[in-house]
Each structure stands twice: as C-alpha cells, then as structure tokens.
Protein backbone atom coordinates (compact mmCIF):
# COMPACT_ATOMS: atom_id res chain seq x y z
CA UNK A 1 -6.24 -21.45 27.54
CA UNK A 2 -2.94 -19.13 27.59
CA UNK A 3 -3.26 -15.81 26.65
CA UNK A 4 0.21 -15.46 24.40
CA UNK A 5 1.48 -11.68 24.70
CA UNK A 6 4.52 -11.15 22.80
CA UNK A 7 6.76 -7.39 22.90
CA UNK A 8 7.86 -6.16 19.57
CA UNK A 9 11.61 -5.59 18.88
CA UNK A 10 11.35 -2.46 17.15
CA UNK A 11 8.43 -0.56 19.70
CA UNK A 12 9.19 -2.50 22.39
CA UNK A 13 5.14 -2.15 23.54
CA UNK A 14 3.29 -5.63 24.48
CA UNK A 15 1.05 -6.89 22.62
CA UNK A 16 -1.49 -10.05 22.13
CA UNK A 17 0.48 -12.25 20.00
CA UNK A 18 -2.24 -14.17 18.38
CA UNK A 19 -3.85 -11.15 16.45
CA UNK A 20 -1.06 -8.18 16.52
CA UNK A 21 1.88 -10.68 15.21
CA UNK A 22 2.52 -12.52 12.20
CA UNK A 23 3.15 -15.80 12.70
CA UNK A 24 7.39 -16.91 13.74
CA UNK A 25 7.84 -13.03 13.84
CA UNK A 26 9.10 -10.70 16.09
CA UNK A 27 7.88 -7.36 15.26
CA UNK A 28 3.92 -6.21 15.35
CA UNK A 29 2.12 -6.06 12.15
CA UNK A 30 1.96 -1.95 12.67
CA UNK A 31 5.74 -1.82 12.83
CA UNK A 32 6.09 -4.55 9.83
CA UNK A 33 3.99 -2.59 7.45
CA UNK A 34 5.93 1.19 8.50
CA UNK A 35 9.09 -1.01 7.55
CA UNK A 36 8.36 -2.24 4.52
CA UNK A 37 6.32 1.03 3.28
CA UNK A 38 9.83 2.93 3.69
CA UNK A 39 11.78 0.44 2.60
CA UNK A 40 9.76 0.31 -0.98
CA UNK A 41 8.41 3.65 -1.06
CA UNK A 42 11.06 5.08 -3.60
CA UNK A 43 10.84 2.20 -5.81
CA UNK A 44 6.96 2.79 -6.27
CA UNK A 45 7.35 6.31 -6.94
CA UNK A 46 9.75 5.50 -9.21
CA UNK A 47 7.54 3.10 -11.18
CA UNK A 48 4.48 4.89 -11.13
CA UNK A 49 6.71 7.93 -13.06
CA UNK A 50 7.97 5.16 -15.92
CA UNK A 51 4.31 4.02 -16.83
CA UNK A 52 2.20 6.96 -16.00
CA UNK A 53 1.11 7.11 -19.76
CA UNK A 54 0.50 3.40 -20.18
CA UNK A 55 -1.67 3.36 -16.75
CA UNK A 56 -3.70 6.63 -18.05
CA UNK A 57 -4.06 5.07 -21.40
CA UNK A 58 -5.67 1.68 -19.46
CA UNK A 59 -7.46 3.42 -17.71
CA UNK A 60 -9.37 5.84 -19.81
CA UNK A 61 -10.04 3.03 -22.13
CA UNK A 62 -11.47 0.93 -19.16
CA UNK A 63 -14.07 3.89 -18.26
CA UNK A 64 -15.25 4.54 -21.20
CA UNK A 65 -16.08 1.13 -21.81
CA UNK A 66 -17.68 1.06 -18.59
CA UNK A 67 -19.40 4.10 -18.39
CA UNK A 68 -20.73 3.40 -22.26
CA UNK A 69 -18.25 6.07 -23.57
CA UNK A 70 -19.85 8.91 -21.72
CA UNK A 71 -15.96 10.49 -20.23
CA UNK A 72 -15.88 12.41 -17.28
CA UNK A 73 -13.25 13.59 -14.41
CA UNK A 74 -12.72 10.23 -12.11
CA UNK A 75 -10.08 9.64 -9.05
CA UNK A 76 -8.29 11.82 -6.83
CA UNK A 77 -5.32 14.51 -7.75
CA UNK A 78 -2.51 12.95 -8.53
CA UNK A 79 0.48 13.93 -6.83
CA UNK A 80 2.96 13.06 -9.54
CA UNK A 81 2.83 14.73 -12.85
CA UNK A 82 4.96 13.62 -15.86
CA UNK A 83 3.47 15.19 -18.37
C-alpha cells in the first residue's frame, strides 16, 4: 500500500495526506481551521455582543433547573462585557 504525502499550499510543510488533509483539499487541517477562525472571528464577537442578555437569561434558567434552584458562580470570565 502507498503511503500518500501531500504539501500544503499555505505552509508549504509535507504531510501524510490520509489523516492531516481533508479530503479534494489542498491545505492541512491546521492551516484550514487558522483560516477560517480569522476569517469568522469578528462576526462571532459581534454576535455574542447582540445576544449576551438572551444567552445569560438561558442560561441561568437552565442551572437552576438543573442544580434544583440552588444558584451559584459557574463558567469562566467572560471577556466581553455589555452590560
């Protein structure tokens, strides 16, 4: 059996092609997923300002529901504050 090793067009390293591709592409799945993460990056931000009440709202409601309605402090510091 062939060992298929492809080189990506952006970092121009070889790599296995089987594993470290997608499949018909030309670029590694490392340099696919910096790509897109800058290419969307803004728009997320973006969104995640517009429905920072409604997603704080959801999920209050969800964990105390789930915790029996015992509230506490839950997740990480968020790094955007609207309010």
């Amino acid at each position: 059996m062939d060992i298929l090793i492809k080189k990506c067009k952006v970092c121009e390293i070889e790599k296995l092609g089987l594993t470290e591709f997608k499949k018909f592409r030309l670029v590694c799945r490392i340099c696919d997923s910096k790509i897109n993460y800058n290419a969307y990056k803004d728009k997320f931000k973006e969104y995640y300002i517009k429905d920072q009440s409604k997603r704080l709202a959801y999920q209050k409601e969800y964990h105390t529901k789930k915790n029996g309605g015992i509230t506490r402090k839950i997740g990480r510091p968020r790094t955007i504050n609207v309010e």
